[in-house]
N, C-alpha and C. Protein backbone atom coordinates (compact mmCIF):
# COMPACT_ATOMS: atom_id res chain seq x y z
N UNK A 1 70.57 -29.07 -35.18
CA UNK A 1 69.21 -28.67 -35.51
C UNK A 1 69.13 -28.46 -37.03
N UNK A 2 68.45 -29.48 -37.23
CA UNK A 2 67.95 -28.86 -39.33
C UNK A 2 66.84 -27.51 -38.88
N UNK A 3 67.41 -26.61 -40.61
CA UNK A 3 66.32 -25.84 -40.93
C UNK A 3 65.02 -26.56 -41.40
N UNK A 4 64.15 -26.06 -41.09
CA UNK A 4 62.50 -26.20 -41.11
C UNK A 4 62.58 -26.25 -42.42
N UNK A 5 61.48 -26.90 -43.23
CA UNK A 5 61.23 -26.85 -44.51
C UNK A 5 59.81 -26.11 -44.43
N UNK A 6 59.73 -24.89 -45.59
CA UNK A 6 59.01 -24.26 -45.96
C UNK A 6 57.65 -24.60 -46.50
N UNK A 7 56.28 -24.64 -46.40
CA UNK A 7 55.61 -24.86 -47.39
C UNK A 7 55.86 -24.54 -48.42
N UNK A 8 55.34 -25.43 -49.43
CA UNK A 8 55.17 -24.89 -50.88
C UNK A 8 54.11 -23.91 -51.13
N UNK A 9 54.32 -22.52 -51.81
CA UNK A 9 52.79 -22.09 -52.00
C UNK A 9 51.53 -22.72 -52.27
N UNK A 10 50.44 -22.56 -51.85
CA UNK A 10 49.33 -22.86 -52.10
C UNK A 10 48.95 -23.70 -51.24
N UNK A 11 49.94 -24.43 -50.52
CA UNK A 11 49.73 -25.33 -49.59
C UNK A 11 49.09 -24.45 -48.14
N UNK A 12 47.87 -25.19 -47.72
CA UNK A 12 47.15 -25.00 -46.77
C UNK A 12 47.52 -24.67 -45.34
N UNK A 13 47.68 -23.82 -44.85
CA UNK A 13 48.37 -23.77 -42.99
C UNK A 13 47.24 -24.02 -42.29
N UNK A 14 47.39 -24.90 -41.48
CA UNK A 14 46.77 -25.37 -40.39
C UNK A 14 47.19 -24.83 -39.10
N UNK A 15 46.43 -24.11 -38.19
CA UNK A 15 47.23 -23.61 -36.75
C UNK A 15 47.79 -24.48 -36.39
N UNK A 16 46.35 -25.52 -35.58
CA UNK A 16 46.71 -26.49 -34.85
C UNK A 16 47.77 -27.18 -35.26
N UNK A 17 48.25 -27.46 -36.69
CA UNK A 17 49.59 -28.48 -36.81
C UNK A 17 50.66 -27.43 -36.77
N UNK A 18 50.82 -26.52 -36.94
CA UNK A 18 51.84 -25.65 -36.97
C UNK A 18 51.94 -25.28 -35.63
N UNK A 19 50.88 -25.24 -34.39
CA UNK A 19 51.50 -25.19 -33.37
C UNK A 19 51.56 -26.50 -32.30
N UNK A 20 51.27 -27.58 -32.85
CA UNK A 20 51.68 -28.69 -32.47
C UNK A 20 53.48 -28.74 -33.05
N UNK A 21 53.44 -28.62 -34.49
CA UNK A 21 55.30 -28.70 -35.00
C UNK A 21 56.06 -28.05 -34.25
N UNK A 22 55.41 -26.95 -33.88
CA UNK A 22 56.93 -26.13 -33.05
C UNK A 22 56.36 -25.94 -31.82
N UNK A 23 55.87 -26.91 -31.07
CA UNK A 23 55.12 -27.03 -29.73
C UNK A 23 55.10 -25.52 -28.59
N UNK A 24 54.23 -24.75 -30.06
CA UNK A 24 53.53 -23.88 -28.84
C UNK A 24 52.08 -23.78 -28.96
N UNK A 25 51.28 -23.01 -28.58
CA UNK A 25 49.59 -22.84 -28.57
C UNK A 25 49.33 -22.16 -29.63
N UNK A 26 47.95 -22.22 -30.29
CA UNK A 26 47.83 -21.55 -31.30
C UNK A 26 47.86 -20.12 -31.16
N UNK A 27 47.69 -19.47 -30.12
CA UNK A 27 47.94 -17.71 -30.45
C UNK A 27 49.10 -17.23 -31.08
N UNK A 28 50.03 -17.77 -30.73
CA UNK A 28 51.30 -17.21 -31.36
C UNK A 28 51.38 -17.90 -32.86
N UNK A 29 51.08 -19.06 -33.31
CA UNK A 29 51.37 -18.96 -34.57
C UNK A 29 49.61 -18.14 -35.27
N UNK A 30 48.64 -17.82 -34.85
CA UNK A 30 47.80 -17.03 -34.97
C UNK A 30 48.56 -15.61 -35.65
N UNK A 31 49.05 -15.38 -34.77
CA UNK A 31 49.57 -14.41 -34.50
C UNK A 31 50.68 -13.42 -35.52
N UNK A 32 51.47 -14.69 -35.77
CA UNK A 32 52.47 -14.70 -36.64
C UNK A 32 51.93 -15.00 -38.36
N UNK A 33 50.94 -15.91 -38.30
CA UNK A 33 50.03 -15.92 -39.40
C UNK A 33 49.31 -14.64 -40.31
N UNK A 34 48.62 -13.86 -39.20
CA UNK A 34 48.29 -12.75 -39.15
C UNK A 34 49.28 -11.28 -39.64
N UNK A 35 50.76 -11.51 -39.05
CA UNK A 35 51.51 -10.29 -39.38
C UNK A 35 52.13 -10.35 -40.68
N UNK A 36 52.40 -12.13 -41.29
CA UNK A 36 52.50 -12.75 -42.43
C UNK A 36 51.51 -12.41 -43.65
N UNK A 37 50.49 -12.19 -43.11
CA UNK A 37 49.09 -12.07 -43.93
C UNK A 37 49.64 -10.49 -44.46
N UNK A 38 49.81 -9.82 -43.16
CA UNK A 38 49.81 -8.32 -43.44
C UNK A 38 51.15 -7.95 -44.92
N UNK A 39 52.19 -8.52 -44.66
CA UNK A 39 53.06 -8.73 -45.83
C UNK A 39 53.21 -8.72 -46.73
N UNK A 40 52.10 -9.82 -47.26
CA UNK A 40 51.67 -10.32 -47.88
C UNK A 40 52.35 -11.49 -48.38
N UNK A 41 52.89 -12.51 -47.17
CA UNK A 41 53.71 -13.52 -47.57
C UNK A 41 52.57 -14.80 -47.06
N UNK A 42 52.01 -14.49 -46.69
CA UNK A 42 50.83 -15.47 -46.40
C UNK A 42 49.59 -14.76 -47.31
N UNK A 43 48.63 -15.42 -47.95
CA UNK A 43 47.33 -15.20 -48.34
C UNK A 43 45.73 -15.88 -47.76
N UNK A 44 45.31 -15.47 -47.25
CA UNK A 44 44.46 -15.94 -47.03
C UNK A 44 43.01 -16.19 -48.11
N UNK A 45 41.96 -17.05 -48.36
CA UNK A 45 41.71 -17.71 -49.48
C UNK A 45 40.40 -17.92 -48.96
N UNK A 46 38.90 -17.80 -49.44
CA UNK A 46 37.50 -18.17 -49.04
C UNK A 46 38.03 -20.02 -48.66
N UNK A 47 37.58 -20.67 -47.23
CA UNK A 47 36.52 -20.34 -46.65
C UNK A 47 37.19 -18.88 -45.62
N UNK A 48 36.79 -18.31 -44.81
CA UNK A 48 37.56 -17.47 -43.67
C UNK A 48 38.47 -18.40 -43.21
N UNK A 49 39.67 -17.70 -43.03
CA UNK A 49 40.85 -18.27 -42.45
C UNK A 49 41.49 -19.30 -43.28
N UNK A 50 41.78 -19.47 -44.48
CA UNK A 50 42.26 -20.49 -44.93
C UNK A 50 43.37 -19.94 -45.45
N UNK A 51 44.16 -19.85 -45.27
CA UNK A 51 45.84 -19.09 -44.76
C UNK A 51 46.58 -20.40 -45.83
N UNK A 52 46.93 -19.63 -46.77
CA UNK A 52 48.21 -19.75 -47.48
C UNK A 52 49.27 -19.24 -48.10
N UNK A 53 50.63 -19.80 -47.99
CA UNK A 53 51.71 -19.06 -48.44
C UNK A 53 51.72 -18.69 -50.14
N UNK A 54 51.90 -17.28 -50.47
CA UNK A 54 52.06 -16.72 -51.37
C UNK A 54 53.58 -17.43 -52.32
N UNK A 55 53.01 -17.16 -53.55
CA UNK A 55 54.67 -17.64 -54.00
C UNK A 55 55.71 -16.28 -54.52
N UNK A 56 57.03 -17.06 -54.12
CA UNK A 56 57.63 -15.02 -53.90
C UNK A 56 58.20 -14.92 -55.58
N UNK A 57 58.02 -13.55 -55.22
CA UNK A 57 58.20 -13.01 -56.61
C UNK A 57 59.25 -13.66 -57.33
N UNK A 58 59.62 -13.60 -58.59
CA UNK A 58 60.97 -14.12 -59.40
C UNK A 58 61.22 -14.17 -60.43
């Protein structure tokens, strides 16, 4: 099994493809999006819901 490759920050998350990639339904990567958000390792961006990864500190 390869490790997953990361988005690059700024790059856009899509549910539906992110839970098509790791073939589950969108609640759980919802979900996980959401606790990401809380982190602040995800950002979310006007329009509503446009969920992207933060770039980490360095």
């Amino acid at each position: 099994m390869t490790a997953p490759i990361l988005p690059a920050p700024g790059t856009r998350l899509v549910e539906l493809q992110l839970a098509r990639e790791f073939g589950v339904s969108q609640a759980p990567v919802r979900e996980a999006l959401r606790e990401r958000s809380s982190t602040r390792l995800v950002e979310s961006l006007p329009p509503a819901r446009n969920l992207r990864p933060r770039p980490l500190p360095g």
